[in-house]
C-alpha atoms as a PDB file:
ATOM      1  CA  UNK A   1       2.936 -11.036 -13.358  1.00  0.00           C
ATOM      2  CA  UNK A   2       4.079 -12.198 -10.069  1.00  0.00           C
ATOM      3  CA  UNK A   3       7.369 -13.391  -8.450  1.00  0.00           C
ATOM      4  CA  UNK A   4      10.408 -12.750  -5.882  1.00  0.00           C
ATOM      5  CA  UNK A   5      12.249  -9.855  -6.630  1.00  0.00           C
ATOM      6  CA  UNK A   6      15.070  -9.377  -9.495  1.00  0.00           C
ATOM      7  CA  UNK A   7      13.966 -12.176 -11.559  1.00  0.00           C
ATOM      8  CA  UNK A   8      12.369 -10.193 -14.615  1.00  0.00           C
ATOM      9  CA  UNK A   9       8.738  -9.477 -13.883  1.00  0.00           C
ATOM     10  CA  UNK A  10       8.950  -5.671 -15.168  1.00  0.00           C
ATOM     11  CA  UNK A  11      11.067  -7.070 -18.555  1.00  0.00           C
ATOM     12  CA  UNK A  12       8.531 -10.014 -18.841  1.00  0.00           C
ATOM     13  CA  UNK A  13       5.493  -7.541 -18.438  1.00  0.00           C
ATOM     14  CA  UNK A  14       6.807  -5.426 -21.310  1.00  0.00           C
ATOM     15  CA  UNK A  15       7.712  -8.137 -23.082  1.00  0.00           C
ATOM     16  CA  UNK A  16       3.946  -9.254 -23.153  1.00  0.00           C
ATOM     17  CA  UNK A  17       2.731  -6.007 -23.395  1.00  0.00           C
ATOM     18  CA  UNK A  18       4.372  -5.121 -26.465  1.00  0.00           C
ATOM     19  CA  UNK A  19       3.392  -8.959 -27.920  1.00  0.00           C
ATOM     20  CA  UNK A  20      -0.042  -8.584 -27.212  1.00  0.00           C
ATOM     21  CA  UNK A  21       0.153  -5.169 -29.479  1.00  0.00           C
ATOM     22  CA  UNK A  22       1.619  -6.437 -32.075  1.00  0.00           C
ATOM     23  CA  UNK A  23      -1.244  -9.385 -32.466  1.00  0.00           C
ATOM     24  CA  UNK A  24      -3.696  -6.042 -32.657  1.00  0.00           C
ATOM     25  CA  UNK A  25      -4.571  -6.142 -29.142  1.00  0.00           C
ATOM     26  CA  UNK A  26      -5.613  -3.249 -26.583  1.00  0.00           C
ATOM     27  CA  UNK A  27      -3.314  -2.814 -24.243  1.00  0.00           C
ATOM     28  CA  UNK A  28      -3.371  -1.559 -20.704  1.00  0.00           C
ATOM     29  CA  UNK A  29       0.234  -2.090 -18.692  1.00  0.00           C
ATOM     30  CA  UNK A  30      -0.250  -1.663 -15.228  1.00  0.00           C
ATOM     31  CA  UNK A  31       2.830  -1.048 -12.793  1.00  0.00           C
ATOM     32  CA  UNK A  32       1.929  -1.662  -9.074  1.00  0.00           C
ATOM     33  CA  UNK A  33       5.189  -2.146  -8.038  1.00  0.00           C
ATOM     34  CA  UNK A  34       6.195   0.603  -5.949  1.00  0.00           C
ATOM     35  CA  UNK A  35       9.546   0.126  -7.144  1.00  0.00           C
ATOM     36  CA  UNK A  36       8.348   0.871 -10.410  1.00  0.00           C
ATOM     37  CA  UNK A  37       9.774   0.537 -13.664  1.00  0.00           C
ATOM     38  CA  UNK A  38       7.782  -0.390 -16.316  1.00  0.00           C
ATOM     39  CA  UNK A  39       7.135   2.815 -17.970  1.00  0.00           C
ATOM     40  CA  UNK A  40      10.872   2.592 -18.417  1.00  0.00           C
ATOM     41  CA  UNK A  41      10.910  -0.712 -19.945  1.00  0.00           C
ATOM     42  CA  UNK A  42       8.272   0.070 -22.073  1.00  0.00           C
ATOM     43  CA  UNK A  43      10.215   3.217 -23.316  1.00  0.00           C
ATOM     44  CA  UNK A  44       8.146   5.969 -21.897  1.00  0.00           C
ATOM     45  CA  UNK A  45      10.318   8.735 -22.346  1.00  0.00           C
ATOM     46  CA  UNK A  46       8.284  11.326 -19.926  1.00  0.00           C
ATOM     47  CA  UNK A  47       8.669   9.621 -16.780  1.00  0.00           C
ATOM     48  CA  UNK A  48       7.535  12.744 -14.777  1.00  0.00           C
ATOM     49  CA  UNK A  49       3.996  12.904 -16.782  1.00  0.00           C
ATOM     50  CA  UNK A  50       3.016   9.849 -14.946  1.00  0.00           C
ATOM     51  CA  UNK A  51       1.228  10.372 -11.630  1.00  0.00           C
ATOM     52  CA  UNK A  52       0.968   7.300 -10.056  1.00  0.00           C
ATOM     53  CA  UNK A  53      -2.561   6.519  -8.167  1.00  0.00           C
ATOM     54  CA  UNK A  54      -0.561   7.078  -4.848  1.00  0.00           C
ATOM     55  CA  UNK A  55       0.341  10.327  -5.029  1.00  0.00           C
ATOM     56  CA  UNK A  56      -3.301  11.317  -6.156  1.00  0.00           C
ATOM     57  CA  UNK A  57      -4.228  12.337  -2.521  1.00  0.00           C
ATOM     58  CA  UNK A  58      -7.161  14.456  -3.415  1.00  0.00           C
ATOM     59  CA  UNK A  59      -8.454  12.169  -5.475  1.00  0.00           C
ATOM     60  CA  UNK A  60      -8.081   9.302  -3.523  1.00  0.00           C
ATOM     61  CA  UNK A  61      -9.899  11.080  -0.895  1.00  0.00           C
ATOM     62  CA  UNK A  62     -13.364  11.672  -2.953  1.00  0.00           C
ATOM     63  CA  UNK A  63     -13.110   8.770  -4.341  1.00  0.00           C
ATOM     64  CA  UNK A  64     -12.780   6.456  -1.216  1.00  0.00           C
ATOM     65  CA  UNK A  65     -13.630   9.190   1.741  1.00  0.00           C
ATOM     66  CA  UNK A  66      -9.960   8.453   3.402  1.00  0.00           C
ATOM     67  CA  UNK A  67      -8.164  11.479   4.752  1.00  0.00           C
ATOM     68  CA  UNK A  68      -4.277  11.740   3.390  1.00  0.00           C
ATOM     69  CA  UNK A  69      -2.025  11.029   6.067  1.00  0.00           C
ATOM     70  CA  UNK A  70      -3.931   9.309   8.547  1.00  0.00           C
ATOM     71  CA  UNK A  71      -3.658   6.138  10.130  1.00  0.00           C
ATOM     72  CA  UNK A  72      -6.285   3.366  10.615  1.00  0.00           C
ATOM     73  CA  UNK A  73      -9.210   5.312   8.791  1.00  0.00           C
ATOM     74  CA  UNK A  74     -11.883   3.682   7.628  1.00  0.00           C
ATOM     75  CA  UNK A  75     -12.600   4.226   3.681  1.00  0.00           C
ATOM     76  CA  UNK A  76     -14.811   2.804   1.296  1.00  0.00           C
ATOM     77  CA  UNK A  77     -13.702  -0.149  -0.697  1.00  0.00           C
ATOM     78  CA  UNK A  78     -15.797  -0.040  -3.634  1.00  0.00           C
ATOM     79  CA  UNK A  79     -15.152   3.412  -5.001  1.00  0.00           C
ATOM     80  CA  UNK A  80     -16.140   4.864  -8.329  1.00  0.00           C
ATOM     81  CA  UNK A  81     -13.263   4.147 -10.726  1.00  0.00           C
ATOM     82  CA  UNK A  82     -15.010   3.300 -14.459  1.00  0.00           C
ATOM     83  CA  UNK A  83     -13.623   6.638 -15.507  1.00  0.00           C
ATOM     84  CA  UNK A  84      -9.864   6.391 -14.582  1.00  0.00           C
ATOM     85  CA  UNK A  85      -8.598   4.158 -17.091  1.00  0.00           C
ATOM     86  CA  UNK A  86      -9.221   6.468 -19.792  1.00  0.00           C
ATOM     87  CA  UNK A  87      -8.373   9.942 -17.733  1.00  0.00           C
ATOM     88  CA  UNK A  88      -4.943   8.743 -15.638  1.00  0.00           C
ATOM     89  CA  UNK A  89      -3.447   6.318 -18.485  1.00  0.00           C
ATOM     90  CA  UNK A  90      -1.224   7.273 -20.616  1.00  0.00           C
ATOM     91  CA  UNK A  91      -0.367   6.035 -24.452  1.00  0.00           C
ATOM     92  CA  UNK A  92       3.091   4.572 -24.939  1.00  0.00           C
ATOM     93  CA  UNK A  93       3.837   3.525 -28.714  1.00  0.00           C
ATOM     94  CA  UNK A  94       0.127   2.101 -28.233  1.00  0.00           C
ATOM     95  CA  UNK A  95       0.247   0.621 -25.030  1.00  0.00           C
ATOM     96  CA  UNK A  96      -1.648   2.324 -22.095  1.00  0.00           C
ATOM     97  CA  UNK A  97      -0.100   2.455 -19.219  1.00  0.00           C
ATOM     98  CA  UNK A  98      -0.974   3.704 -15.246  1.00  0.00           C
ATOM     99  CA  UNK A  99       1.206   3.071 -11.769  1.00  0.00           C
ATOM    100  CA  UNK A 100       0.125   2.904  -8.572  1.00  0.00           C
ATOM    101  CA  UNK A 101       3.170   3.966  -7.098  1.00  0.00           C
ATOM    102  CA  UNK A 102       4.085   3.605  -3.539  1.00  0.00           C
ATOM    103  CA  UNK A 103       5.142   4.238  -0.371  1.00  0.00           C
ATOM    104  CA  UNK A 104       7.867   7.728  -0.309  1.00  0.00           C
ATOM    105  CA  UNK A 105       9.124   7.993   3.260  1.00  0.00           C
ATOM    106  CA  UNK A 106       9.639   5.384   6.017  1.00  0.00           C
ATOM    107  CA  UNK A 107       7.105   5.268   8.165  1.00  0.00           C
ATOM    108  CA  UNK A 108       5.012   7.393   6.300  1.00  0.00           C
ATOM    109  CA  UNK A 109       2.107   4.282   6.215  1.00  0.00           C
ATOM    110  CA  UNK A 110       0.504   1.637   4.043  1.00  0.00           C
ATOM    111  CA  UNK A 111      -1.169   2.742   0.776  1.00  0.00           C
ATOM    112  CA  UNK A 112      -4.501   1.128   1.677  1.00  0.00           C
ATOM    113  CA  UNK A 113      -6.845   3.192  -0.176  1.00  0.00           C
ATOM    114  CA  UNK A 114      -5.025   3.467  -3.231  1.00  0.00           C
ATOM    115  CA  UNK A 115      -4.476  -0.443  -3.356  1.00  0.00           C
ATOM    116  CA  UNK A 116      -8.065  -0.275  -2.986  1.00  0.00           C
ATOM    117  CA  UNK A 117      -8.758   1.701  -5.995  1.00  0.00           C
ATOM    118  CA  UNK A 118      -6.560  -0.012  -7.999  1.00  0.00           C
ATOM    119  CA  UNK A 119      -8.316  -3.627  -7.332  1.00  0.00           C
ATOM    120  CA  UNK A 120     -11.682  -1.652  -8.430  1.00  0.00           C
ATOM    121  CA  UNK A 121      -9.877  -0.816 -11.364  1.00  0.00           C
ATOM    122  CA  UNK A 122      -8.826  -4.049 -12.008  1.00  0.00           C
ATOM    123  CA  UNK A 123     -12.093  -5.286 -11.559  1.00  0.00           C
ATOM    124  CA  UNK A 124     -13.549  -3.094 -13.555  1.00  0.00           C
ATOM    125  CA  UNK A 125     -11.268  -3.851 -16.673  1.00  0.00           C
ATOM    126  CA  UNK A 126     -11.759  -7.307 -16.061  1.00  0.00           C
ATOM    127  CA  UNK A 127     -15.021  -7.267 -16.134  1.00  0.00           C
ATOM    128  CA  UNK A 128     -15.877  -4.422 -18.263  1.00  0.00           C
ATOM    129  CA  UNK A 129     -13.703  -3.750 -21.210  1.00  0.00           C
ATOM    130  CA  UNK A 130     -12.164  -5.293 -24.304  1.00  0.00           C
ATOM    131  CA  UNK A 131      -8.085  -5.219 -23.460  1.00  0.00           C
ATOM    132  CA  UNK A 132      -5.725  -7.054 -21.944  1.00  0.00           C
ATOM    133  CA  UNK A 133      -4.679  -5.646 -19.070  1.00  0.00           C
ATOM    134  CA  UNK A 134      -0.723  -6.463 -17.713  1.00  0.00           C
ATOM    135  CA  UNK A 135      -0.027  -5.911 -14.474  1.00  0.00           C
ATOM    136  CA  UNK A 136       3.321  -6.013 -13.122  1.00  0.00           C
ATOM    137  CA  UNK A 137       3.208  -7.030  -9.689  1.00  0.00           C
ATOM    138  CA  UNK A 138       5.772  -5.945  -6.484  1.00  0.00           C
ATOM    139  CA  UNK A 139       7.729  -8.664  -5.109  1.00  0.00           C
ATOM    140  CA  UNK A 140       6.944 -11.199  -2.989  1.00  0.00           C
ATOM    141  CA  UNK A 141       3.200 -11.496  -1.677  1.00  0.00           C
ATOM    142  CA  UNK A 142       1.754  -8.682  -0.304  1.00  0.00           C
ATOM    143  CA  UNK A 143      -0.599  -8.173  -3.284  1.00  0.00           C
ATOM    144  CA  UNK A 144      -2.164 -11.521  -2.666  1.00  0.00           C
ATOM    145  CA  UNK A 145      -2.352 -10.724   0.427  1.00  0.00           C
ATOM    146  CA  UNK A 146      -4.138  -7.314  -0.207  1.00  0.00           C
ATOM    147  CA  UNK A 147      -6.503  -9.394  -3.573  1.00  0.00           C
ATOM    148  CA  UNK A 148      -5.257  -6.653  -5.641  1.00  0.00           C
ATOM    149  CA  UNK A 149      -4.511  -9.716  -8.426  1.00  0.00           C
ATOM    150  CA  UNK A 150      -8.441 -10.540  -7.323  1.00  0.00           C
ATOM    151  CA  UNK A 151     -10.535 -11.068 -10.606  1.00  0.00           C
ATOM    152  CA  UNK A 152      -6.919 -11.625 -13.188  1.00  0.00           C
ATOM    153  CA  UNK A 153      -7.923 -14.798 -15.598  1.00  0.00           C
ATOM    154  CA  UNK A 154      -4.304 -15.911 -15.649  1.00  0.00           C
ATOM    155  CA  UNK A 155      -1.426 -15.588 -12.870  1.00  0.00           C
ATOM    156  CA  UNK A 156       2.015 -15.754 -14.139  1.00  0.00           C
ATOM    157  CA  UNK A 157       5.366 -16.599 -11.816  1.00  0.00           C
ATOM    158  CA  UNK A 158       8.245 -15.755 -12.781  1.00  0.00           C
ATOM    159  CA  UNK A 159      11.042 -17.272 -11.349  1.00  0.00           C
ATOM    160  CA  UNK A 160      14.742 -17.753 -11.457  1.00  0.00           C
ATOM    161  CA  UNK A 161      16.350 -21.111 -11.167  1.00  0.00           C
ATOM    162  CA  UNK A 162      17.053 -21.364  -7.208  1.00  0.00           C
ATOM    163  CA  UNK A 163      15.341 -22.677  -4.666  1.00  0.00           C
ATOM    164  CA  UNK A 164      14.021 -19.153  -3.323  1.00  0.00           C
ATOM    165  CA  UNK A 165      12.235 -18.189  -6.144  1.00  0.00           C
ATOM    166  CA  UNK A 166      10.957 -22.032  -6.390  1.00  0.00           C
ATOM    167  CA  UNK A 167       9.470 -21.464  -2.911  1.00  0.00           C
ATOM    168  CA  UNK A 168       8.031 -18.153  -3.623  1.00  0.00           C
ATOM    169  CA  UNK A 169       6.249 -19.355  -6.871  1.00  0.00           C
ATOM    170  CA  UNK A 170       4.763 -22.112  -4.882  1.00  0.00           C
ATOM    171  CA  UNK A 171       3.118 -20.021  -2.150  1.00  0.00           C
ATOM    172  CA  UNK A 172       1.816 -17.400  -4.977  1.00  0.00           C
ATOM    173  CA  UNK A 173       0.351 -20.868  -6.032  1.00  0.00           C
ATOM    174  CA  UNK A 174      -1.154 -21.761  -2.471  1.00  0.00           C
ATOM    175  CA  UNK A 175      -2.499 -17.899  -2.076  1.00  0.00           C
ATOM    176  CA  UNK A 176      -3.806 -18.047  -5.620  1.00  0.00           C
ATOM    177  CA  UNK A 177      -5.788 -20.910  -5.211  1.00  0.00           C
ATOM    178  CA  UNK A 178      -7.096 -18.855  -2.028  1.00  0.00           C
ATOM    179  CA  UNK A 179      -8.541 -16.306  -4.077  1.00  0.00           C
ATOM    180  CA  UNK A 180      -9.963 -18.895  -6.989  1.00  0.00           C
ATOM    181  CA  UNK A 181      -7.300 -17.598  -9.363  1.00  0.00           C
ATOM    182  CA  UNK A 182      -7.504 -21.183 -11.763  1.00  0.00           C
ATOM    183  CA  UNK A 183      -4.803 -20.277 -13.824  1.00  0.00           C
ATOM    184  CA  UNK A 184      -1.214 -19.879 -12.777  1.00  0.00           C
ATOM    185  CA  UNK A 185       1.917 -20.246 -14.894  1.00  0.00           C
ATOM    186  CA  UNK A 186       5.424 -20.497 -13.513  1.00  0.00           C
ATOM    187  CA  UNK A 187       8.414 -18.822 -16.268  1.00  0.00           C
END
């Protein structure tokens, strides 16, 4: 779920989320917004139990070889992740649900590594498992950018009516098309 900022991605996510449960579904919310607030809308009441993927230096580090706090490092972009789903997640009201988290002080770098791991996740859902996986997405375009949505069978934009967020959904379009996503909705 993809869009400007403000216009209801996180309360469209749950929203789908929680309708995809209800039709008997598996269900695996994703938040990698770092602004994130999903767990929230989906009525996780232990807020502090989730680690998001970002602040998971150590593992990070085995899994992609980066070292925390450095700049410009090289790291490997196809790290082991078939095990994370079921160890980071965690269950809310039978939805699963992970973050990636973000950025915590200015200037304190891109998350390069952990946006890597969680497009190997992604991948790895995609391709290997039996749920639906929701993933709300930050604002704007930087995760098309990045092909974290690499590998999702159906793009959704929301918008709100104004020509800003018309704009925006339209170049989510063009950069979707760039990464052979074939199906993209505008809401």
């Amino acid at each position: 779920v993809s869009g400007k900022g403000g216009v209801g991605k996180t309360t469209f996510s749950s929203t789908l989320a929680n309708l995809f449960k209800e039709n008997g579904k598996k269900v695996l919310a994703i938040d990698a917004d770092p602004d994130a607030n999903l767990a929230a809308a989906l009525g996780y009441p232990y807020l502090k139990e989730v680690t998001p993927i970002s602040e998971m230096t150590e593992l990070v580090a085995e899994r992609t070889g980066s070292k925390p706090g450095t700049y410009g490092s090289m790291f490997t972009i196809n790290p082991k992740v078939d095990d994370l789903p079921d160890t980071l997640a965690r269950e809310v009201d039978g939805i699963k649900f992970m973050t990636l988290g973000g950025v915590k002080k200015g200037g304190g770098g891109c998350i390069c590594p952990e946006s890597t791991m969680l497009k190997n996740i992604i991948m790895h859902l995609v391709l290997a498992r039996d749920e639906v996986i929701i993933m709300d997405m930050e604002a704007g375009l930087e995760h098309l950018g990045r092909a974290t949505a690499t590998g999702v069978d159906h793009l959704i934009v929301v918008v709100e009516p104004g020509q800003r967020s018309l704009e925006t959904a339209h170049v989510v379009r063009k950069l979707a098309t760039d990464l052979n996503l074939k199906r993209v909705s505008v809401v």
